[in-house]
Protein backbone atom coordinates (compact mmCIF):
# COMPACT_ATOMS: atom_id res chain seq x y z
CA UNK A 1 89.34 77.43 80.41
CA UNK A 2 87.00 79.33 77.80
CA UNK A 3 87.80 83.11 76.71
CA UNK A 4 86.56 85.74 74.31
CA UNK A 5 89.35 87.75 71.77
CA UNK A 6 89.78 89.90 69.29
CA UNK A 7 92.44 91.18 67.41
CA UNK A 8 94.47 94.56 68.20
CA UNK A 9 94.83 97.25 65.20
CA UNK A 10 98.74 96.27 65.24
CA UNK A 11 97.34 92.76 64.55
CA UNK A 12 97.48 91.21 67.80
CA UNK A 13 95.12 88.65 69.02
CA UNK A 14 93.92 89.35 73.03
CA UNK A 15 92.38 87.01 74.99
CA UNK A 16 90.11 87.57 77.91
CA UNK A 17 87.69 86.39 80.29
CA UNK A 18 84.67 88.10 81.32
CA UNK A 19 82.42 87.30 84.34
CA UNK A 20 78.95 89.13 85.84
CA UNK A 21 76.99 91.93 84.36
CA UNK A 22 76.25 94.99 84.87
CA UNK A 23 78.74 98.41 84.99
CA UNK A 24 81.91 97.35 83.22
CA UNK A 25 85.22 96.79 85.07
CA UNK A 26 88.43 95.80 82.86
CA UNK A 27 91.17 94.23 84.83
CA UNK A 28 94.90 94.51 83.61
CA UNK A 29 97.75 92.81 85.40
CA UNK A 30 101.19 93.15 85.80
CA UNK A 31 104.42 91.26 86.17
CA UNK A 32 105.25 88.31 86.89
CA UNK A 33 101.79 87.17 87.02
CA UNK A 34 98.72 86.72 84.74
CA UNK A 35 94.95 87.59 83.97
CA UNK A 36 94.15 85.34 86.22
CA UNK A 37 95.30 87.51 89.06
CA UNK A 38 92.19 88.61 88.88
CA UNK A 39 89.80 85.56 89.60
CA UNK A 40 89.32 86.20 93.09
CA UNK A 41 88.54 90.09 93.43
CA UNK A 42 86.79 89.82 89.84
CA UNK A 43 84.71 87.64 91.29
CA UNK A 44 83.66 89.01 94.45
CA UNK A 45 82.54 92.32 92.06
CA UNK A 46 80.89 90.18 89.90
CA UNK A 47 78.58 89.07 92.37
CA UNK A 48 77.91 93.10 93.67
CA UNK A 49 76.58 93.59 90.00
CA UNK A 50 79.49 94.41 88.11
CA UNK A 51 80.90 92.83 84.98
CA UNK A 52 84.61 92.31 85.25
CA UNK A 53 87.12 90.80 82.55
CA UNK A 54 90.22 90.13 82.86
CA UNK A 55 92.81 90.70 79.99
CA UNK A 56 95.38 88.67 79.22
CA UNK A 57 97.92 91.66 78.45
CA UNK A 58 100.05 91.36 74.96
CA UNK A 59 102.72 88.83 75.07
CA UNK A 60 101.06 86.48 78.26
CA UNK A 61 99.17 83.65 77.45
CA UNK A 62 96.59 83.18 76.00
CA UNK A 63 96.82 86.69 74.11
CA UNK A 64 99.28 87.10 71.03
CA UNK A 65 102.91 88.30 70.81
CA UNK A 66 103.40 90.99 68.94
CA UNK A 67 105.45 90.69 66.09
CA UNK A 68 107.02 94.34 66.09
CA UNK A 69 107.65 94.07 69.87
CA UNK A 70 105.53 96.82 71.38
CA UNK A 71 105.10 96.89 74.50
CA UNK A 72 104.81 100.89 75.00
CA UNK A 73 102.67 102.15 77.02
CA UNK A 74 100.61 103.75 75.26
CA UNK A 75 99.71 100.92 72.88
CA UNK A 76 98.71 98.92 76.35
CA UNK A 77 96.48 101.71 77.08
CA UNK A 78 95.10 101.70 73.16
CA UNK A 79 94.65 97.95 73.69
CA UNK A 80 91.77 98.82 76.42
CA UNK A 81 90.13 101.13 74.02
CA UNK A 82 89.98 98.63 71.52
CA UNK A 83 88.57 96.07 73.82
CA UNK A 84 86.10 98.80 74.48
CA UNK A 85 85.05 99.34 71.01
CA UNK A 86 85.39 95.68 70.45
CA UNK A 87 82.43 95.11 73.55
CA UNK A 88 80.51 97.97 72.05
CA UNK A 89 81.16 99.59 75.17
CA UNK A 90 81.89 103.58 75.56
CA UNK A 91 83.85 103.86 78.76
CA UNK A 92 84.94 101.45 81.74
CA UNK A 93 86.04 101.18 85.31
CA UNK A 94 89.80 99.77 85.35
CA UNK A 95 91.68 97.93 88.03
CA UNK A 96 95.21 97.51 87.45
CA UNK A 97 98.31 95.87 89.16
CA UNK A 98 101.75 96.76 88.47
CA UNK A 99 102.43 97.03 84.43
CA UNK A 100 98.20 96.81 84.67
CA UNK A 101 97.99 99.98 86.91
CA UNK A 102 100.46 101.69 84.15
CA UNK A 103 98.30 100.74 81.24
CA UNK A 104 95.46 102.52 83.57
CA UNK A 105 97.09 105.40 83.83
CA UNK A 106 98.38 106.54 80.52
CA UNK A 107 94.61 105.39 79.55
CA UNK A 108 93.36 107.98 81.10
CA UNK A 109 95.99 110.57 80.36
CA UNK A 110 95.59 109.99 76.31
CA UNK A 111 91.45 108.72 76.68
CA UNK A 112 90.26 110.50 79.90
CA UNK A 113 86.52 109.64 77.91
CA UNK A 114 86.70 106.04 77.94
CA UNK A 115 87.91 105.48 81.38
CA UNK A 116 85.40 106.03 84.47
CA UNK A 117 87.48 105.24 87.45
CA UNK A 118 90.73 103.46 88.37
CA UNK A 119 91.74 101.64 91.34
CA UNK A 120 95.42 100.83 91.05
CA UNK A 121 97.47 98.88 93.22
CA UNK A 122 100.77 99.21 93.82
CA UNK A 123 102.22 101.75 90.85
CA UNK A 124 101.92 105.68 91.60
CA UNK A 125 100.61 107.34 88.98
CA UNK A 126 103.44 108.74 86.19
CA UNK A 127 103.76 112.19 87.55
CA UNK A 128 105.14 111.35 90.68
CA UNK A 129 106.46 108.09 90.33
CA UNK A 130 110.21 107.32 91.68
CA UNK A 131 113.11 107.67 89.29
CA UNK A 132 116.81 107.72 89.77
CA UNK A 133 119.51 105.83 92.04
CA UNK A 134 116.87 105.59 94.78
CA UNK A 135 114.39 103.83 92.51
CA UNK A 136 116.95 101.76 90.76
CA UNK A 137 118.25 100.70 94.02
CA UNK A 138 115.10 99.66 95.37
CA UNK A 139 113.93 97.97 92.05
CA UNK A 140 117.14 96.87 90.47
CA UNK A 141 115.03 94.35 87.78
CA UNK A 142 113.97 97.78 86.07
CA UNK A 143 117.90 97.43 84.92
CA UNK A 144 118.36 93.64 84.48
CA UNK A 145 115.31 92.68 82.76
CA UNK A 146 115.84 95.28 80.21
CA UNK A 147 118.78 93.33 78.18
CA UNK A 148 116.50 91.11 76.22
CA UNK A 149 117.77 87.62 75.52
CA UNK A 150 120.49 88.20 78.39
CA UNK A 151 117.86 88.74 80.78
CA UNK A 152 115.73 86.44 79.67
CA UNK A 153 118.08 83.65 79.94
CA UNK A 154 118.67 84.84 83.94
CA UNK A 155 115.06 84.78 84.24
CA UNK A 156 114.82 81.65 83.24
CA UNK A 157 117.71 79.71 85.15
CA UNK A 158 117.27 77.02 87.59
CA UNK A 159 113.60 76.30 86.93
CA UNK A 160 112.59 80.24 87.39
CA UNK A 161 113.91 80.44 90.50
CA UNK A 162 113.81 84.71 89.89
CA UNK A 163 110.13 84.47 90.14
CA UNK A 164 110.07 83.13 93.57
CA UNK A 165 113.08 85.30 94.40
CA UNK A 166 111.01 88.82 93.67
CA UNK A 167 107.75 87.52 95.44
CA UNK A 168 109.59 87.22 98.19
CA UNK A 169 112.06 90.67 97.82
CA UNK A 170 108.62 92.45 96.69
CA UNK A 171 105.87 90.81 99.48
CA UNK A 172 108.38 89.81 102.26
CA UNK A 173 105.24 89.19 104.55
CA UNK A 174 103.53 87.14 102.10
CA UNK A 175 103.24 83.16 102.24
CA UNK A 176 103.03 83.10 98.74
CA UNK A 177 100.82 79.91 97.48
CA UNK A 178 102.88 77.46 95.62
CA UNK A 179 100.28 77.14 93.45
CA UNK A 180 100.04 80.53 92.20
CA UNK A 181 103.88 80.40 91.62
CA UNK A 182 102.88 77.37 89.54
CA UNK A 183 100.44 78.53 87.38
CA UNK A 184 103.38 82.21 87.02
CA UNK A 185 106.10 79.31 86.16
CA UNK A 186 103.79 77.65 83.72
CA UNK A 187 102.59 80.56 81.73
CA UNK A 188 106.45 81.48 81.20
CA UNK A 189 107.58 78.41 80.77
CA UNK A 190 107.75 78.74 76.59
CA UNK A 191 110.71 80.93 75.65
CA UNK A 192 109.06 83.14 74.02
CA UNK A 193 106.68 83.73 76.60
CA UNK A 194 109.02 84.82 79.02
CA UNK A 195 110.89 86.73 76.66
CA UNK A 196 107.72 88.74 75.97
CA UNK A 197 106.91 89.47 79.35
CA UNK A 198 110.90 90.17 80.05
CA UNK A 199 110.69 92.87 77.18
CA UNK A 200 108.17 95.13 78.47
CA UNK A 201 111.54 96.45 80.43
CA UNK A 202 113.46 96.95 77.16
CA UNK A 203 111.11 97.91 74.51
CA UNK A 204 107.70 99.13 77.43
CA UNK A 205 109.79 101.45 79.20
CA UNK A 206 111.04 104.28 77.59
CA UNK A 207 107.56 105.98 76.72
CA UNK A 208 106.39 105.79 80.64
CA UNK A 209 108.19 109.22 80.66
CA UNK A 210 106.84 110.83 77.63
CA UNK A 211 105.31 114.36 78.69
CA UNK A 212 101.72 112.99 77.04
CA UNK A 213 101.87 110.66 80.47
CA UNK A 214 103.12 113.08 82.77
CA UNK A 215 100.14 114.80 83.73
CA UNK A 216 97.57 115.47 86.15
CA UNK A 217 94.41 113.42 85.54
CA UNK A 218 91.00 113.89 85.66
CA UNK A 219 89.85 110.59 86.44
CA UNK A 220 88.87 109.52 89.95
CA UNK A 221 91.24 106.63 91.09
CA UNK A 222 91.81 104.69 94.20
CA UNK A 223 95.34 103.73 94.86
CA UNK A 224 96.47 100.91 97.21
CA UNK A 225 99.48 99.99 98.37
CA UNK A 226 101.37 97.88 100.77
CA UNK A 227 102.98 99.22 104.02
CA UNK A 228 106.10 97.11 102.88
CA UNK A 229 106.81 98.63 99.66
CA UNK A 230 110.29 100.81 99.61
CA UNK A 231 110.35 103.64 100.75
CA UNK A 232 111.19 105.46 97.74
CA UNK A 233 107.89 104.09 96.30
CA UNK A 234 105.90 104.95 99.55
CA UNK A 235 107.16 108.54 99.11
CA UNK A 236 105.47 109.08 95.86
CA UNK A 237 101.93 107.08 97.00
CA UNK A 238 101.81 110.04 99.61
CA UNK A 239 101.89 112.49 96.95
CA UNK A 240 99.66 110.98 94.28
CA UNK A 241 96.57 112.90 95.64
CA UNK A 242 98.60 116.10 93.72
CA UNK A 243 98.01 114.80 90.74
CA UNK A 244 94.70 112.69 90.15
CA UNK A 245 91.02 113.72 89.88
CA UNK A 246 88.85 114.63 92.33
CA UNK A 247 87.49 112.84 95.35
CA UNK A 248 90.14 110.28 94.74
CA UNK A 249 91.92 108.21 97.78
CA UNK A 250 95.55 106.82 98.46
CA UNK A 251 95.28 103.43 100.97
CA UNK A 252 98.33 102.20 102.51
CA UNK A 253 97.64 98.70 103.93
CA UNK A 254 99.39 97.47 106.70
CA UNK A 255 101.39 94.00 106.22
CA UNK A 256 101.64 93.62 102.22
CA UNK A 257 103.50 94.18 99.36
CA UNK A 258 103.47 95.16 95.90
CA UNK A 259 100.23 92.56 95.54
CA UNK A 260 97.61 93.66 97.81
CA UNK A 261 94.91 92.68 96.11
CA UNK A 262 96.17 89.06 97.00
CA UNK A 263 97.57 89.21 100.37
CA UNK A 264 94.66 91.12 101.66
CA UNK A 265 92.01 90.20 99.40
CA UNK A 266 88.85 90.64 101.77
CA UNK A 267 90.12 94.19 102.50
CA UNK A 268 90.96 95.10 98.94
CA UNK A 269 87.82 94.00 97.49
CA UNK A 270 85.90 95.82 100.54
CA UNK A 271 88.06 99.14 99.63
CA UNK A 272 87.29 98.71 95.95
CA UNK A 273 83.32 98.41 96.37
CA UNK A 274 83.16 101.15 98.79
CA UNK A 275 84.72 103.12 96.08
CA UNK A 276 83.07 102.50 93.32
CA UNK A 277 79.56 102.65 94.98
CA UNK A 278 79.89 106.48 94.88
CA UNK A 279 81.81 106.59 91.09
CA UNK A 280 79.36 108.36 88.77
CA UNK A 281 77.39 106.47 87.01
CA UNK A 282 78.02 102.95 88.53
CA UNK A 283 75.79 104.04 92.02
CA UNK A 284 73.33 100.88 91.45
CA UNK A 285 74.50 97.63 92.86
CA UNK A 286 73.33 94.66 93.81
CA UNK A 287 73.69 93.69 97.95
């Protein structure tokens, strides 16, 4: 499968795949999963006259792993602005899921100039996002996967068997396809791959609470979440209209998880275009 790079100012190579033209859209996914999350809903905005690319974020396959081990946040969100200047592109629509919708965020706390929109799924924005014993109890892997080789070594028992384990704990509606659990597995399967994506917990996490990321934002986002996300979570969706910009919206969908944009993929993609038609500057489209 063919895919442009470049290489980060920490000296990281990232890999991505672009599709369409027109009005940029930069998709960023999360965990466990990879850029190719994106295929499906890249594709359908593709053909309404966007162009969408999908980043393989630091660590996955195909992009590098980066030597000093940062995963912060804000160097996920400097990533996107270097794939910007890297395009020759000023600013950019971005879609994120999970780790992706993070990356989104503090983007457009630290660069509110080179972002246009968001539409996250399934990750509040950092101002009211969960914390404590309810959060922890809800999402215990924030804990576990943050030992390093200790955790990696659980994630990686019995063929992976954790992957299939939080699908299910985090989508409990969701038939998930064996082959997209296949293609998760397969990306992993080198040690050091897994390790990588296992570290965002222990090395990523600590600057999602930094005060530069706990603010309001100006940028216009659409949030969507599932109906069965905890309710912990759901309690901070409700009150993310506080603290983005303007004219923004908060879906809950009925029946999903924490990956709506693939266990309702006709809606999502419907909910995303209908958005975006009226985001400044991206009103022409093709029908």
């Amino acid at each position: 499968m063919s895919y442009d790079s470049f290489k980060s100012s920490d000296g990281v190579p990232l890999c991505y795949r672009q599709q369409g033209n027109g009005p940029l859209i930069v998709g960023l996914h999360g965990f466990p999963d990879t850029y190719q999350t994106w295929d499906d809903l890249g594709a359908g905005l593709a053909h309404q006259g966007y162009s969408f690319i999908g980043l393989a974020m630091r660590g996955y396959a195909p992009s590098g792993i980066p030597e000093n081990g940062n995963y912060a946040i804000h160097r996920l969100a400097r990533d996107v602005v270097e794939l910007l200047d890297h395009i020759g592109c000023q600013s950019a629509i971005v879609v994120g899921h999970d780790w992706g919708a993070s990356a989104a965020y503090a983007l457009a706390a630290r660069y509110p100039d080179r972002v246009t929109a968001i539409v996250a799924f399934a990750i509040a924005p950092p101002a009211v996002a969960p914390g404590g014993f309810g959060e922890l109890r809800a999402r215990p892997h924030n804990l576990y996967l943050s030992l390093g080789a200790l955790s990696n070594w659980w994630f990686r028992r019995r063929n992976f068997r954790e992957i299939e384990r939080l699908y299910r704990l985090w989508s409990p509606s969701w038939q998930v396809p064996r082959s997209h659990l296949d293609r998760v597995r397969d990306a992993l399967k080198a040690k050091e791959r897994s390790r990588a994506a296992i570290d965002y917990y222990r090395l990523g996490r600590a600057a999602q609470s930094s005060d530069a990321l706990m603010v309001k934002l100006s940028t216009r986002c659409l949030v969507l979440y599932g109906e069965d996300e905890p309710d912990v979570r759901k309690s901070a969706f409700r009150k993310a209209l506080s603290v983005l910009g303007g004219e923004s919206k908060i879906v809950e969908i009925a029946g999903v998880g924490h990956w709506p944009h693939l266990e309702a993929p006709d809606l999502c993609l419907s909910k995303a275009k209908e958005f975006l038609m009226t985001t400044s500057g991206a009103a022409q489209r093709q029908s």
